[in-house]
N, C-alpha and C. Protein backbone atom coordinates (compact mmCIF):
# COMPACT_ATOMS: atom_id res chain seq x y z
N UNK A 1 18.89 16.56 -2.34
CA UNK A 1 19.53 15.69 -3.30
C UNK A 1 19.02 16.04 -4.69
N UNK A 2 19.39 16.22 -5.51
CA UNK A 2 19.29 16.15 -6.90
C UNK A 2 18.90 15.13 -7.71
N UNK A 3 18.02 15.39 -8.85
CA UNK A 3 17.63 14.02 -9.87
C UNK A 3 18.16 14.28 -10.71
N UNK A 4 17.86 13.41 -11.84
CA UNK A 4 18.32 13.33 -13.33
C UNK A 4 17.86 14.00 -13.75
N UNK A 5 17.96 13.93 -14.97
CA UNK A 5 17.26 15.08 -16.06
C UNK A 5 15.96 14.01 -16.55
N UNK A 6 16.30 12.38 -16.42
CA UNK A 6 15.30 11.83 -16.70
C UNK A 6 14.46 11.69 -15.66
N UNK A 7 14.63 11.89 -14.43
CA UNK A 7 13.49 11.97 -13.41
C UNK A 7 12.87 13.25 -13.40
N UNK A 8 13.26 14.32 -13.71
CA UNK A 8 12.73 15.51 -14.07
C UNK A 8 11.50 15.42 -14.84
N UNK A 9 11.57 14.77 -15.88
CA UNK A 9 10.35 14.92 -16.64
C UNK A 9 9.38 13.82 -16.50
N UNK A 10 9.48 13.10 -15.51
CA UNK A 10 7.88 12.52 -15.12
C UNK A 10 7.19 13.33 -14.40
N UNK A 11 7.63 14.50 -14.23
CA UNK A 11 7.21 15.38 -13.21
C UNK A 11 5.27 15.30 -14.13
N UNK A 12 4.60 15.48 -12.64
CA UNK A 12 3.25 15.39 -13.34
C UNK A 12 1.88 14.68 -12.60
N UNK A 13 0.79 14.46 -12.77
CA UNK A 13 -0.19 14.28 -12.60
C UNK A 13 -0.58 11.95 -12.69
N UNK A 14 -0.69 11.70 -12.08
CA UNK A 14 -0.79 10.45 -12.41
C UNK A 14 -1.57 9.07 -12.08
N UNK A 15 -2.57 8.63 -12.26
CA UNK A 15 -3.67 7.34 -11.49
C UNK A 15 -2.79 6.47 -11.40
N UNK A 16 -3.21 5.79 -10.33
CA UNK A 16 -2.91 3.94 -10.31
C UNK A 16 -3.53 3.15 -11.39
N UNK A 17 -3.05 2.23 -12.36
CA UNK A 17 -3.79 1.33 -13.02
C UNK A 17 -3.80 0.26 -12.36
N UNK A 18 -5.47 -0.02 -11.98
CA UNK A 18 -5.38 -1.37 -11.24
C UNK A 18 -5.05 -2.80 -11.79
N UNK A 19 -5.54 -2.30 -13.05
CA UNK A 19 -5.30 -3.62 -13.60
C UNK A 19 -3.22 -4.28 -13.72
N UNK A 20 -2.89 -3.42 -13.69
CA UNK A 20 -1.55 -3.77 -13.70
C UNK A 20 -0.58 -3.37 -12.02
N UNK A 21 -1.66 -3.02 -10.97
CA UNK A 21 -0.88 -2.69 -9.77
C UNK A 21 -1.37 -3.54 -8.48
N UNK A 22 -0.65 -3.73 -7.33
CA UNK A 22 -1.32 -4.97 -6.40
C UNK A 22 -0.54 -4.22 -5.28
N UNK A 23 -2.01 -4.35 -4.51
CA UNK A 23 -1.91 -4.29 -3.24
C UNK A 23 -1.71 -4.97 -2.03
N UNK A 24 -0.71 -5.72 -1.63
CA UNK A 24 -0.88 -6.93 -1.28
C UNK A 24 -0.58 -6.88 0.39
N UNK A 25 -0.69 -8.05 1.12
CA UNK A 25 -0.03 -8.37 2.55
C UNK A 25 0.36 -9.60 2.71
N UNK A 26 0.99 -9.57 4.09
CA UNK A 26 1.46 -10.45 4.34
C UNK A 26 1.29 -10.96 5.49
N UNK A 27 0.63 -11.73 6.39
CA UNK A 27 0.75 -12.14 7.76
C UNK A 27 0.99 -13.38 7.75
N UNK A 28 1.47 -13.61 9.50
CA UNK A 28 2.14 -15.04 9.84
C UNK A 28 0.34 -15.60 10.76
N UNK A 29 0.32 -16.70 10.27
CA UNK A 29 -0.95 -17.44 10.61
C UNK A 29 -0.06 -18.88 11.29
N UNK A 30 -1.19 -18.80 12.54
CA UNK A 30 -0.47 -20.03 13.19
C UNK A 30 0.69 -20.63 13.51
N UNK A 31 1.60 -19.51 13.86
CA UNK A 31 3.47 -18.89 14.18
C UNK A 31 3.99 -19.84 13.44
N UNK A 32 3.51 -19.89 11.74
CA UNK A 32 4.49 -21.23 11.47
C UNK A 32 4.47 -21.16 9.96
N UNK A 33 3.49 -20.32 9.58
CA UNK A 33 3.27 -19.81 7.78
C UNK A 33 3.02 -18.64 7.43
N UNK A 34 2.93 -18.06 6.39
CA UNK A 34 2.71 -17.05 6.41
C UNK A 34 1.18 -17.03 5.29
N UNK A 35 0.26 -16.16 5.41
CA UNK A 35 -0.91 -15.95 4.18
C UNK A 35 -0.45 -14.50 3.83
N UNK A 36 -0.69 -14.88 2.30
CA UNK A 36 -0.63 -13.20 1.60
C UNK A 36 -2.04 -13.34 0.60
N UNK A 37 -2.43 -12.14 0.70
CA UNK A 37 -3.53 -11.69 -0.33
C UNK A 37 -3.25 -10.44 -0.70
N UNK A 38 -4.04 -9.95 -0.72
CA UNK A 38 -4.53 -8.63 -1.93
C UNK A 38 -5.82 -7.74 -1.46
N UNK A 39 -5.89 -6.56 -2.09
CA UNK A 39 -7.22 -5.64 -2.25
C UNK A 39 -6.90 -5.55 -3.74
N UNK A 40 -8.44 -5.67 -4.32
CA UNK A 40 -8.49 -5.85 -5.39
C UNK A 40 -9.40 -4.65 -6.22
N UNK A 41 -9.69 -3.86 -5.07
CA UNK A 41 -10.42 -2.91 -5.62
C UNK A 41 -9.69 -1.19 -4.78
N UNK A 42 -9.29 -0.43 -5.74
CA UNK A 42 -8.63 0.88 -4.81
C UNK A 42 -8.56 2.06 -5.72
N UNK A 43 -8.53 3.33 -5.37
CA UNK A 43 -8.24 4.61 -6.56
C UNK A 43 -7.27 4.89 -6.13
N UNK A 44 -6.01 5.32 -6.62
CA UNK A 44 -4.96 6.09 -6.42
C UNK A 44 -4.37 6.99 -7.54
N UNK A 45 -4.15 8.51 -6.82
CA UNK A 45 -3.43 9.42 -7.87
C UNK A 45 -2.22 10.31 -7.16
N UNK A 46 -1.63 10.56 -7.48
CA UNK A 46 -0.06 11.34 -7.36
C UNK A 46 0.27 12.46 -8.20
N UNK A 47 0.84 12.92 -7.69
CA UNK A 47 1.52 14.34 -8.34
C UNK A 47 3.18 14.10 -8.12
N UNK A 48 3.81 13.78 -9.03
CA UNK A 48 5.13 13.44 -9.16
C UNK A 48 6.06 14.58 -9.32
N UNK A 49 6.77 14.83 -8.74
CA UNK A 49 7.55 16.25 -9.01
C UNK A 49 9.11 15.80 -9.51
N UNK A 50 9.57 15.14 -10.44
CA UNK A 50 10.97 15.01 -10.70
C UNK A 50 12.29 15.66 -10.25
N UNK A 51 11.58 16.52 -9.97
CA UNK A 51 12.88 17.80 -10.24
C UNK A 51 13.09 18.44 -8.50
N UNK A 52 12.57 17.78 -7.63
CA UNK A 52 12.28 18.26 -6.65
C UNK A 52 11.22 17.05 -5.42
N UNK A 53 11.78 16.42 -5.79
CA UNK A 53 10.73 14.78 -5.06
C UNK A 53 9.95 15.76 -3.49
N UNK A 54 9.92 16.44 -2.90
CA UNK A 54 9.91 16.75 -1.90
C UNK A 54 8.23 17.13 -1.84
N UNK A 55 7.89 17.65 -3.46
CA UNK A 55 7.23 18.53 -3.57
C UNK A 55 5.85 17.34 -3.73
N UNK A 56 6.35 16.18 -4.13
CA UNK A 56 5.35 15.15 -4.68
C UNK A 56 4.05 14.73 -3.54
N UNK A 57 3.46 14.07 -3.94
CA UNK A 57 1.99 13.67 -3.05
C UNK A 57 1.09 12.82 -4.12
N UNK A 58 0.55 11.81 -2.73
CA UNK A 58 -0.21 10.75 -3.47
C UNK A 58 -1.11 10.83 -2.19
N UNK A 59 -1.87 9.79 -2.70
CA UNK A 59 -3.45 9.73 -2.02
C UNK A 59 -3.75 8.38 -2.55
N UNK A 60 -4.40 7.26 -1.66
CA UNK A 60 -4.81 5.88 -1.84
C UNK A 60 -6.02 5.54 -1.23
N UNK A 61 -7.20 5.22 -1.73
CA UNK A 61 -8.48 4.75 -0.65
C UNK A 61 -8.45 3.31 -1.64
N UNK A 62 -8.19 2.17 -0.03
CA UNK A 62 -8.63 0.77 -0.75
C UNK A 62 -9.95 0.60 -0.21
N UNK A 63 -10.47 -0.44 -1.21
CA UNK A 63 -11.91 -0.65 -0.54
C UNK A 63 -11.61 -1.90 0.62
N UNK A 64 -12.01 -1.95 1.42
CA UNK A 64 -11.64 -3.02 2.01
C UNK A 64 -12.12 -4.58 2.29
N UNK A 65 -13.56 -4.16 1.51
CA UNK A 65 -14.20 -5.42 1.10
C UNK A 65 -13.50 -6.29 0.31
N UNK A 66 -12.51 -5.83 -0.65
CA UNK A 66 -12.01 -6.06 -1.57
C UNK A 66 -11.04 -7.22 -1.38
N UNK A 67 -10.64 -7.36 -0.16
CA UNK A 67 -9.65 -8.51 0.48
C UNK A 67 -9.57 -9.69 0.04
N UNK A 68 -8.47 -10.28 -0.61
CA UNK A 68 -8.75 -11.82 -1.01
C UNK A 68 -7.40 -12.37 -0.87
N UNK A 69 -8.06 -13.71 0.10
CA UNK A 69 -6.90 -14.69 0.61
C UNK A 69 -6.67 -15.42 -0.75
N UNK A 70 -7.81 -15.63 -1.11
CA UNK A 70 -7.76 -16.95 -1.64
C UNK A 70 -8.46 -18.15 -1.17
N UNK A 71 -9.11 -17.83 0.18
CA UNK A 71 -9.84 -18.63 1.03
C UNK A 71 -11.34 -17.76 1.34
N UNK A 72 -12.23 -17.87 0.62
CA UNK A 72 -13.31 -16.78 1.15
C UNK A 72 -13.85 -16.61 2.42
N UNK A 73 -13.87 -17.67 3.52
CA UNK A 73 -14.40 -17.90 4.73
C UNK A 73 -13.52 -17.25 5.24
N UNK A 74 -11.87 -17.18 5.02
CA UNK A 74 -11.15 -16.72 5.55
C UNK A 74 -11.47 -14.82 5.24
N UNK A 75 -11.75 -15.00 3.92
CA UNK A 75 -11.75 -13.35 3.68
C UNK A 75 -13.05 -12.66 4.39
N UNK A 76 -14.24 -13.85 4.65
CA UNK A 76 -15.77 -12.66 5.06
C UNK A 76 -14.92 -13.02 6.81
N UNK A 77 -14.62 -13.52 7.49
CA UNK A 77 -14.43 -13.12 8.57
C UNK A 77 -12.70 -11.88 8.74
N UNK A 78 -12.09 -11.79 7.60
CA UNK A 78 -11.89 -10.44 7.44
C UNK A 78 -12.27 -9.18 7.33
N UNK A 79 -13.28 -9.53 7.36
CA UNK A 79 -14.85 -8.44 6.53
C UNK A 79 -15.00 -8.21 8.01
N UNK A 80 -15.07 -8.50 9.12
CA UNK A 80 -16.45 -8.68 10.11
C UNK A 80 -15.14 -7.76 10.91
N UNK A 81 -16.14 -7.62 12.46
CA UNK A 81 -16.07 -6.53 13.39
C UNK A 81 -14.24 -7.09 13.81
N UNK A 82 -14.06 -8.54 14.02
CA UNK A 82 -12.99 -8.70 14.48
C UNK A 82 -11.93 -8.54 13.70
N UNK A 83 -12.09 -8.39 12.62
CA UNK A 83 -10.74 -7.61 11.95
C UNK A 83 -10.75 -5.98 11.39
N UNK A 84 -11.29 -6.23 9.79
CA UNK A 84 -11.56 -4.71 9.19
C UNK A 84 -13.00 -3.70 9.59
N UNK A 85 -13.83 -4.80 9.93
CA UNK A 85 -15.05 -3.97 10.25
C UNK A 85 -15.65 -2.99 9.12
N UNK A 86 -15.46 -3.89 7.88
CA UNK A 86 -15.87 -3.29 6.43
C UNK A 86 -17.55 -2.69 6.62
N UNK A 87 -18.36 -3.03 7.85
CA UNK A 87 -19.70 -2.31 7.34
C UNK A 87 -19.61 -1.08 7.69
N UNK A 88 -18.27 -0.21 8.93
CA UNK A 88 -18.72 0.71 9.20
C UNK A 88 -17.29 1.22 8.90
N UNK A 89 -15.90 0.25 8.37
CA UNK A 89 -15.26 1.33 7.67
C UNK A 89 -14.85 0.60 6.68
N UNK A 90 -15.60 0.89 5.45
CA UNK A 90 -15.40 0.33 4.05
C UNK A 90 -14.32 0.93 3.71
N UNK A 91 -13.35 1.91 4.13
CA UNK A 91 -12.20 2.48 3.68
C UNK A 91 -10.98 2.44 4.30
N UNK A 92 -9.87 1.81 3.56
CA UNK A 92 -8.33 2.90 3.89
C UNK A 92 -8.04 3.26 3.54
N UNK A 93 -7.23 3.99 4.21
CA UNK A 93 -7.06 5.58 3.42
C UNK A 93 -5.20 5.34 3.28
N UNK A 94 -4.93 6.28 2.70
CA UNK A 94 -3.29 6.54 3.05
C UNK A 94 -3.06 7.72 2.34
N UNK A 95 -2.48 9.13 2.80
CA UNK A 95 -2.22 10.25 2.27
C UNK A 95 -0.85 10.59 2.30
N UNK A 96 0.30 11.11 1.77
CA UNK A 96 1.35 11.65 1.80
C UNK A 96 1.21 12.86 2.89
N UNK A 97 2.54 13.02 3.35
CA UNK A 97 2.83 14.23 4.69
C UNK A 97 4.50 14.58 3.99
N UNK A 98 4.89 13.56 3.50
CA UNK A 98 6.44 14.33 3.25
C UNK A 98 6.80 12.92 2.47
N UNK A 99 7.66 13.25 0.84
CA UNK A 99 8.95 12.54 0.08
C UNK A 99 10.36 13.04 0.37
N UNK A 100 10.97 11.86 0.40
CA UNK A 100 12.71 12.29 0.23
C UNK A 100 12.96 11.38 -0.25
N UNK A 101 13.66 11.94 -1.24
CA UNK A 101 14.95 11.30 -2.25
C UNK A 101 15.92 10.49 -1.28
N UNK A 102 15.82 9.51 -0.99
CA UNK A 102 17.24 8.45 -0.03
C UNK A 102 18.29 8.24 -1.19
N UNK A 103 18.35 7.90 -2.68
CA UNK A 103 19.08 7.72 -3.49
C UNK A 103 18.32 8.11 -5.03
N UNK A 104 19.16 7.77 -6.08
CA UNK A 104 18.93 8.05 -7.41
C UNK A 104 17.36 7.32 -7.77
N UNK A 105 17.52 6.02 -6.72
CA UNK A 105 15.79 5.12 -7.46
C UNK A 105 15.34 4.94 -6.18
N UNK A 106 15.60 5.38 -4.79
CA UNK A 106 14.74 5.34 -4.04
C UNK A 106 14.42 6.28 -3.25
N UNK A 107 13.20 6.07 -3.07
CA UNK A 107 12.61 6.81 -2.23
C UNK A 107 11.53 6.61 -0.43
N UNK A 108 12.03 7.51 0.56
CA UNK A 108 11.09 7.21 1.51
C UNK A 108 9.61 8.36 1.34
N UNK A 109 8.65 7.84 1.59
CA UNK A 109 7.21 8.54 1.72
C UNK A 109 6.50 8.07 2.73
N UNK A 110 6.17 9.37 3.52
CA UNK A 110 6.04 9.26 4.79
C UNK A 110 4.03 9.93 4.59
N UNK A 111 3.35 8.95 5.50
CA UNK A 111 2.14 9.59 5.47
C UNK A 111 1.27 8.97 6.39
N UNK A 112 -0.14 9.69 6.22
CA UNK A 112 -1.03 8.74 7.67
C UNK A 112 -1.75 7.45 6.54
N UNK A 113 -1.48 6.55 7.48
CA UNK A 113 -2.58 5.68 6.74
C UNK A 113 -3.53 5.24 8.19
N UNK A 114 -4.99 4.91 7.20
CA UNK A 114 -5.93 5.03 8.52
C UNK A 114 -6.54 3.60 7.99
N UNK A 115 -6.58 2.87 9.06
CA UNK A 115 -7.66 1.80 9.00
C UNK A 115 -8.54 1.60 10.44
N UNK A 116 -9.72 1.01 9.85
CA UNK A 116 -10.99 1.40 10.80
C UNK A 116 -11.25 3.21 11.08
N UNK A 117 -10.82 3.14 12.50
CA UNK A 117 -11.04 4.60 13.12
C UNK A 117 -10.12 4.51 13.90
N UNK A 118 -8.55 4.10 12.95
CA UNK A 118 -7.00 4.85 13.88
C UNK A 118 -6.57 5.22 12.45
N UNK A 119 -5.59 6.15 12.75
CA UNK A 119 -4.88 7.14 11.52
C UNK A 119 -3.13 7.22 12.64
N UNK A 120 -2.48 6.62 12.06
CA UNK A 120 -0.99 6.38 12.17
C UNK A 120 0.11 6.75 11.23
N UNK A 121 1.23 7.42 11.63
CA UNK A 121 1.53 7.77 10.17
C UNK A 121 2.80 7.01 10.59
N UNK A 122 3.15 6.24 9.36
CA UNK A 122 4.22 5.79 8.52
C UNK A 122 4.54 5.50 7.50
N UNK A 123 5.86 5.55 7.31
CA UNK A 123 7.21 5.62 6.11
C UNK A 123 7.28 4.38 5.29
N UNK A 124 7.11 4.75 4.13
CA UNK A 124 7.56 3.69 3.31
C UNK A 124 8.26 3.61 2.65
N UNK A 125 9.21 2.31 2.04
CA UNK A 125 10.36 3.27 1.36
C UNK A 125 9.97 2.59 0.09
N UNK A 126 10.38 3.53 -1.27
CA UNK A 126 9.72 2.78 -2.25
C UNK A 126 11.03 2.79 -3.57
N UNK A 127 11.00 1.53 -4.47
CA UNK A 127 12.05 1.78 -5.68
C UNK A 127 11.38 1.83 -6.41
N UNK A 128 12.51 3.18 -7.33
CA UNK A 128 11.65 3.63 -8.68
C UNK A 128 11.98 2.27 -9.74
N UNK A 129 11.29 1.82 -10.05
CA UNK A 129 11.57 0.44 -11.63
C UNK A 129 11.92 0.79 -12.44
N UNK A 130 10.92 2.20 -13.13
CA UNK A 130 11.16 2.50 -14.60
C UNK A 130 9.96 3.06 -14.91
N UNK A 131 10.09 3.55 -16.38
CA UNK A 131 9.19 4.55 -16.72
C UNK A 131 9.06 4.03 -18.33
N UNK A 132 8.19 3.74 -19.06
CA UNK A 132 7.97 3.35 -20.26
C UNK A 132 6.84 3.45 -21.13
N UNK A 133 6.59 3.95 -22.24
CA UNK A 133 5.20 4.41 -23.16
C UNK A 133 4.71 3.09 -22.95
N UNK A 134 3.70 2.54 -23.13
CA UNK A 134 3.25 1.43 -23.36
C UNK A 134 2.46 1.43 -24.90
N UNK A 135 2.21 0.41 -25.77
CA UNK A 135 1.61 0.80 -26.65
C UNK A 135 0.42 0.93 -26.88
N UNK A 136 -0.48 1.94 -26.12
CA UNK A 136 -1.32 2.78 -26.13
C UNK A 136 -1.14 3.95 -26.20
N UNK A 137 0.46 4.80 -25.86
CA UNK A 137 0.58 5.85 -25.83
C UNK A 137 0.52 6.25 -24.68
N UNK A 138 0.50 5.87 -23.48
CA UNK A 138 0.21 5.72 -21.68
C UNK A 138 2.35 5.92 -21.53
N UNK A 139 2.00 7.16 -21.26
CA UNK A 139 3.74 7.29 -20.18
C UNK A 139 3.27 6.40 -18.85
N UNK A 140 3.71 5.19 -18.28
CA UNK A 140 4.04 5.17 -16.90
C UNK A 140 5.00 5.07 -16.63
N UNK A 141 4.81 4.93 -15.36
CA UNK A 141 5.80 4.62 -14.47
C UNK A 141 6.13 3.54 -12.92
N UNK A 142 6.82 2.96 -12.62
CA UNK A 142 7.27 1.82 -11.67
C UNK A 142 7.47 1.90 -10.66
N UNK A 143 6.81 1.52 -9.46
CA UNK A 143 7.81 1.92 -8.04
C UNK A 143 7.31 0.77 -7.28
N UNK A 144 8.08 0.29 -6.36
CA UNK A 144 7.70 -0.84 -5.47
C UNK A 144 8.37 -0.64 -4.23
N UNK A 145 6.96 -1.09 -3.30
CA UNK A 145 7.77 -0.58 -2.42
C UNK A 145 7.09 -1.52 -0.88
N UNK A 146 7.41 -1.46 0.56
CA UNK A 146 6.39 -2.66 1.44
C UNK A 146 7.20 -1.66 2.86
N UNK A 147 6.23 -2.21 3.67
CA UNK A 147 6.22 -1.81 5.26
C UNK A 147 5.81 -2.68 6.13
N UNK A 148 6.21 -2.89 7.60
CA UNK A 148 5.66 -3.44 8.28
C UNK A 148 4.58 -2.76 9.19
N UNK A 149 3.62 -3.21 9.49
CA UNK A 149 2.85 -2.62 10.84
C UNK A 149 2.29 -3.64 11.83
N UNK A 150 2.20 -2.82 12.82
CA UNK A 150 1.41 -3.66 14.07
C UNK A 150 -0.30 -3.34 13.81
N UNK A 151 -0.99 -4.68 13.51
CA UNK A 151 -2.18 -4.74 13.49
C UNK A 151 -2.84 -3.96 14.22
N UNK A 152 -1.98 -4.63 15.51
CA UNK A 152 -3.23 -4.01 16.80
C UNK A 152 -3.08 -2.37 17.29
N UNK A 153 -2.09 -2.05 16.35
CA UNK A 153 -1.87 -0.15 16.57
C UNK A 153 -2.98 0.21 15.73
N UNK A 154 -3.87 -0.49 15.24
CA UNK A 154 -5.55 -0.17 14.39
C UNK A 154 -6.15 -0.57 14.72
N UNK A 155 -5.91 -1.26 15.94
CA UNK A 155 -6.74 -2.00 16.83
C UNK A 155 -7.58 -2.73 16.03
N UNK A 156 -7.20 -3.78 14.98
CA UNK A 156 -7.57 -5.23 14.68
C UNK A 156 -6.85 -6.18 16.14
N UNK A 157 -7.28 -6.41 16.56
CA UNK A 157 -6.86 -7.01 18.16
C UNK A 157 -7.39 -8.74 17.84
N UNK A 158 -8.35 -9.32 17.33
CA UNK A 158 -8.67 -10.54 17.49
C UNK A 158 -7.80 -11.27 17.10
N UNK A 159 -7.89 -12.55 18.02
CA UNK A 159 -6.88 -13.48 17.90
C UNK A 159 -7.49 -15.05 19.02
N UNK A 160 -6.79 -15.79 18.41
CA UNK A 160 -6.98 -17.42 19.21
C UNK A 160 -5.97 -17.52 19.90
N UNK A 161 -6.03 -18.27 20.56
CA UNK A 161 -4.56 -19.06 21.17
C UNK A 161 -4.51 -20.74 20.74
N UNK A 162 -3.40 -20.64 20.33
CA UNK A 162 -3.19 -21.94 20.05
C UNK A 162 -2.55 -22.99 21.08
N UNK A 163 -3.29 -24.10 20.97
CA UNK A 163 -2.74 -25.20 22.18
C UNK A 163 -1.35 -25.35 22.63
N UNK A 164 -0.53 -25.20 21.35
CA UNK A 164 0.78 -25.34 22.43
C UNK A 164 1.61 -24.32 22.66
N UNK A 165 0.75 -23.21 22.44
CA UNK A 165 1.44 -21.81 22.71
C UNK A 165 1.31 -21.25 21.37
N UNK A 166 1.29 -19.87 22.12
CA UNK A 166 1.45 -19.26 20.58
C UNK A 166 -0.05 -18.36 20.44
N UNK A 167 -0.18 -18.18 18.86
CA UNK A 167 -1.74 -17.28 18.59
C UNK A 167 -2.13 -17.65 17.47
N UNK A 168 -2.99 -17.87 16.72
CA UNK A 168 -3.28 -17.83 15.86
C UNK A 168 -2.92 -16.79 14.33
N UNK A 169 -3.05 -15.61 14.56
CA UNK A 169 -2.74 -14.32 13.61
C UNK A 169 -1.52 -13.53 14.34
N UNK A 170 -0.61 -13.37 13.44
CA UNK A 170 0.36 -12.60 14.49
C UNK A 170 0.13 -11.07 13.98
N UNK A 171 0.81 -10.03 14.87
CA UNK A 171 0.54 -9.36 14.91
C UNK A 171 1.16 -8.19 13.53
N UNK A 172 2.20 -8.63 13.50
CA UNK A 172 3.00 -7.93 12.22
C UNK A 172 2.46 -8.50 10.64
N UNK A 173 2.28 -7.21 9.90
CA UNK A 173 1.34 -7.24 8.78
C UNK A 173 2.52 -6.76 7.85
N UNK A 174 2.94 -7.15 7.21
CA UNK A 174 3.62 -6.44 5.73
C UNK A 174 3.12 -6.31 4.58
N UNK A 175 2.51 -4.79 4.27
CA UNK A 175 1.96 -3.99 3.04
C UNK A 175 2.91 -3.98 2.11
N UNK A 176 2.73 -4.61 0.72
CA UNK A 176 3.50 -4.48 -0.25
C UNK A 176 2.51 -3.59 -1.39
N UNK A 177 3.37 -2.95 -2.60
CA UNK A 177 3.26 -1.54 -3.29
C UNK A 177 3.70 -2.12 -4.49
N UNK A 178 3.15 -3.10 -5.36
CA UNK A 178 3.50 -3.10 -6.55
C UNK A 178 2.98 -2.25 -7.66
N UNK A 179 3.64 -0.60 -7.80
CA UNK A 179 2.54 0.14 -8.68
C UNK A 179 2.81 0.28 -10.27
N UNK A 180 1.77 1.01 -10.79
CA UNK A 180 1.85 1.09 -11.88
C UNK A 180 1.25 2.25 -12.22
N UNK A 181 1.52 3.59 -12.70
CA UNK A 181 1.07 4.77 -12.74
C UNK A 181 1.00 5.11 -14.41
N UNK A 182 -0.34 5.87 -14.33
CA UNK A 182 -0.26 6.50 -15.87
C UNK A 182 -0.10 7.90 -15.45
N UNK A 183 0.61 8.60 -16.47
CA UNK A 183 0.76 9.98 -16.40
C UNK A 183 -0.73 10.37 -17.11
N UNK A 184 -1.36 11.66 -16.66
CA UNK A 184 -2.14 12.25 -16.98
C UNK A 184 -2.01 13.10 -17.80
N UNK A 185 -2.84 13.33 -19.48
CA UNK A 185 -2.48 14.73 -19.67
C UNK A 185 -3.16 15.85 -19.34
């Protein structure tokens, strides 16, 4: 598929700014609500190829301590062996394996992402927002994008049962991608 002439020239080198990008989730707690938080601490950089999306690649390590409900009791037993197991893997990872252009502003990116000690690869599909100087002189650029996964394919497995049926944490997690990229010079 072909780009624009204006997707052409973001072609390039580029960090995540954290301060303006969120990493967020989503799970169903107690088959009846849902909790979303965040990682609040992560590096990410990309190589954007405009002219050729195919060619592009990114790389993401969140810290995983970094987790916040909004409930801290809730977040240190996120911390512990029965979920992330942050003392012995303080990291996720997520690497690119392959981009395709699906349309003019979107895109699927396919890669392993690893939490704990499983490495699974899946697709995300992401929309381009936009691209704008900011006034610092910072080219970025916009993309948003979310996935579902099965917890326990990372074997986060803990869970309650609840009295009148049911579980406590369900198993489907939705990763959302609100980014924000500076071009590098």
């Amino acid at each position: 598929m072909t780009t624009s002439p204006a997707l052409a020239e973001l072609t390039g080198d580029y960090v995540l700014d954290p301060a303006h990008t969120r990493i967020g989730f989503i799970a169903r707690h107690a088959m009846v609500t849902k909790v979303r938080g965040a990682f609040h601490q992560f590096d990410g950089t990309a190589h954007l190829d405009g002219a050729d999306p195919a060619r592009s690649t990114a790389q993401l390590v969140i810290k995983a301590e970094s987790i916040d409900t909004g409930v801290e009791q809730r977040d240190q037993h996120l911390r512990t062996n029965d979920f992330l197991d942050v003392p012995h893997f303080p990291d996720i990872t997520f690497r690119t394996t392959a981009v395709e252009s699906l349309s003019g502003t979107e895109y699927r990116v396919t890669g392993d992402l690893t939490i704990k000690d499983t490495t699974r690869p899946i697709s995300i599909d992401f929309e381009y927002t936009g691209t704008a100087v900011d006034p610092f002189g910072n080219r970025r650029v916009g993309l948003e994008g979310s996935v579902s996964i099965s917890r326990k394919e990372y074997g986060v497995t803990w869970n309650a049962a609840l009295e009148g049926g049911g579980v406590l944490v369900g198993d489907k997690v939705v990763l959302e991608f609100d980014i924000s990229a500076i071009k590098q010079d």
